[in-house]
Structure formats: structure tokens, C-alpha cells
Protein backbone atom coordinates (compact mmCIF):
# COMPACT_ATOMS: atom_id res chain seq x y z
CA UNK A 1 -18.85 50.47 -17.69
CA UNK A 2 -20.09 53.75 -16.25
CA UNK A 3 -17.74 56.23 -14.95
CA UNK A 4 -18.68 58.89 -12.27
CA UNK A 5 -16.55 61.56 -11.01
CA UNK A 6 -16.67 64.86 -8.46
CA UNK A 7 -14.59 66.84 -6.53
CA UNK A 8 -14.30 69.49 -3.66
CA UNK A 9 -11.95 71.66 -2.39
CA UNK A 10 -11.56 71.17 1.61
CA UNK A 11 -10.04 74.25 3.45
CA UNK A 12 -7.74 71.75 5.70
CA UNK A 13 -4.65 70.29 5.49
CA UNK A 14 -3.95 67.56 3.23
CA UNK A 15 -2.48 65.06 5.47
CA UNK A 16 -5.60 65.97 7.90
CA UNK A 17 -8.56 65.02 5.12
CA UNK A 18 -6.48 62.57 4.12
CA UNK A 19 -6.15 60.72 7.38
CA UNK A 20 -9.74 61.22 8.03
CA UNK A 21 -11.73 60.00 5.05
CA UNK A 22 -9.21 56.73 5.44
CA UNK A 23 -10.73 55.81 8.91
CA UNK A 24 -12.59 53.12 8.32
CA UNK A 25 -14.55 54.36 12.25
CA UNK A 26 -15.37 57.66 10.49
CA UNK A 27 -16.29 56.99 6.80
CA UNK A 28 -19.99 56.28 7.76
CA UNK A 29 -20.51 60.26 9.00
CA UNK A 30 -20.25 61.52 5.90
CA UNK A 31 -20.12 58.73 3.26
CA UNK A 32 -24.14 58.32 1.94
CA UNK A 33 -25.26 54.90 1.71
CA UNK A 34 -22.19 53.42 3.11
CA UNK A 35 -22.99 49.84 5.29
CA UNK A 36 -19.62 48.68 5.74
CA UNK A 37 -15.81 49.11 4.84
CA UNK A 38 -12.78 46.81 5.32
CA UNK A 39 -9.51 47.60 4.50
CA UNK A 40 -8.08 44.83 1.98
CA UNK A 41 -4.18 45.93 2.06
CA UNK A 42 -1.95 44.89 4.51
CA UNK A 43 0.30 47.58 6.72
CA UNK A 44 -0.47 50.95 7.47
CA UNK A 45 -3.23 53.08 5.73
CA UNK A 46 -1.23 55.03 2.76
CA UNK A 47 -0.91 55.86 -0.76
CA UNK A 48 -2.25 52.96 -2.71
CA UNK A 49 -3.92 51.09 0.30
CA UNK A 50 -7.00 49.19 -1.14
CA UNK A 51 -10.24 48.85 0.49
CA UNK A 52 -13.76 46.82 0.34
CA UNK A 53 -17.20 48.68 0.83
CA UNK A 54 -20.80 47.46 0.93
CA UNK A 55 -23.29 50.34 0.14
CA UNK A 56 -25.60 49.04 -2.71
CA UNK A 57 -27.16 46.13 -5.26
CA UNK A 58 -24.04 45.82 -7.28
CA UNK A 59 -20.28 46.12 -7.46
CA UNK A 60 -18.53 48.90 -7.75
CA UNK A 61 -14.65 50.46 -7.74
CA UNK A 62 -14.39 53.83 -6.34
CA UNK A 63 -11.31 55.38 -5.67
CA UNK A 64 -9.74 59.10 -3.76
CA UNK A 65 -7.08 61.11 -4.77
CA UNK A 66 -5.89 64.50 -2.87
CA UNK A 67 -3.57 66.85 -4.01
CA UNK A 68 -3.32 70.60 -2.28
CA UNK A 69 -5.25 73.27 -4.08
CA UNK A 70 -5.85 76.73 -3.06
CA UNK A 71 -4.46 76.63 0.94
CA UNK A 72 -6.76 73.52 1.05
CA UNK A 73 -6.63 70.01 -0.15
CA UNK A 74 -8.81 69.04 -3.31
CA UNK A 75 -10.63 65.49 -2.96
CA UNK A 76 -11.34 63.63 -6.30
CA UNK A 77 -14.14 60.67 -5.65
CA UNK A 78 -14.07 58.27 -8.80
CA UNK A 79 -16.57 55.54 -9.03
CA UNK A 80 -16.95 53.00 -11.85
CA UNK A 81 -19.25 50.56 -12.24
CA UNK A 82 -21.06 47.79 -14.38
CA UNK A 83 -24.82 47.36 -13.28
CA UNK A 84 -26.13 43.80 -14.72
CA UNK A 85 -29.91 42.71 -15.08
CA UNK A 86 -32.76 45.05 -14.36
CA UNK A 87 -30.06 47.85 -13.81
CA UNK A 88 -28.44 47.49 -17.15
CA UNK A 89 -31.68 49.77 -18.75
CA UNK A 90 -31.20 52.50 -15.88
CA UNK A 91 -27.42 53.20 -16.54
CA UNK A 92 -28.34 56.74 -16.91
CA UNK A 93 -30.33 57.23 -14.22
CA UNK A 94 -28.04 55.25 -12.33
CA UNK A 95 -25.06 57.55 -13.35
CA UNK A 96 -27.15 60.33 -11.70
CA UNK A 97 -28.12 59.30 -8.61
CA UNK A 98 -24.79 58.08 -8.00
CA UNK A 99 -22.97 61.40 -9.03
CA UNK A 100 -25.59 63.54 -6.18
CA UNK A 101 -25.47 60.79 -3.96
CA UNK A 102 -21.04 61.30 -4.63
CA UNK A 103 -21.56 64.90 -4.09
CA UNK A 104 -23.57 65.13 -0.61
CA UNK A 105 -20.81 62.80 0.69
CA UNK A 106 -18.28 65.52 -0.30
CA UNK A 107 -20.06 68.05 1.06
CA UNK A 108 -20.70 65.95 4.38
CA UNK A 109 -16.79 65.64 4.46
CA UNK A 110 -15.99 69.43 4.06
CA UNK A 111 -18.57 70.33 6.63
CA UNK A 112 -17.48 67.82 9.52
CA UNK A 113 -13.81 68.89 8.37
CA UNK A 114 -14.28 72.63 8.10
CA UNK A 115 -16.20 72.60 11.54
């Protein structure tokens, strides 16, 4: 299992980040690679609402968490994942593209937020 993490401090609101990377109509302006997202929960979005995204050749489990942080809100982006066949001998490589590819949709997010 391969384990990515980043993070970025967002200088807005925490309930305003929050409600805007959990729009399903806004994730693909700043989420790389994204092709689709349903959310899987039923009710309002919230804490612990679950989702299902497409956005590459295997599964994967990614998860945010926001807490406030320096008159901002800090955004954790975890992503774990188990890459079979051909992908099994590029774990590494794998591991890095998906940790920039992690960090430019961070950076999208604070941009479009921060605007």
C-alpha cells in the first residue's frame, strides 16, 4: 500500500474551503486529473461524508481534513493506494507523480480561493 500526503495553508475561512472543495460542480477547477466525482453518503455534505472519484488506471482512497491554522484553514490531501500489474514495479515513481500531481491541485485550490 502506498501512502501519499500534502498540505497547504489557505488564507480563507474554514467553513468557506471547506464548502468549496466538497462541491462536487467545482472539484474539477482545481483537482488535476479528476474525470468524475459522486458523492456515496446520503444527507447533506459534512464531516465524514464519503465520496467516489474517477481520475486514473487504478483504485485509490484519498481523503481531506481542515483544521484552522494561522488566520487561514490548513487542507491535508491523503491518498493511498495499491497499484496491481505493470504498476506494481513503478510504486515509486508512482508515489511521485502522485504527490506533484496532489500538490498543483492544492495550489489550484488556494489560488481560485485566495482570488
Amino acid at each position: 500500500m502506498i501512502k501519499v500526503e500534502t498540505s497547504i495553508i489557505i488564507n480563507r475561512p474554514l467553513a468557506e474551503v471547506f464548502a468549496y472543495v466538497v462541491d462536487l460542480n467545482t472539484r474539477a477547477n482545481w483537482q488535476e486529473g479528476l474525470v468524475e466525482a459522486k458523492q456515496t453518503s446520503s444527507g447533506p455534505t459534512g464531516v465524514g461524508s464519503t465520496y467516489r472519484s474517477t481520475s486514473g488506471p487504478f483504485p485509490l482512497q484519498g481523503r481531506f481534513e481542515f483544521e484552522p491554522a494561522d488566520g487561514g484553514t490548513r487542507v491535508r490531501f491523503f491518498v493511498e493506494f495499491q497499484p496491481g500489474g505493470f504498476f506494481k514495479l513503478a510504486d515509486p515513481v508512482l508515489a511521485g507523480t502522485l504527490q506533484k500531481q496532489m500538490q498543483t491541485s492544492l495550489d489550484n485550490l488556494k489560488k481560485l480561493l485566495e482570488a
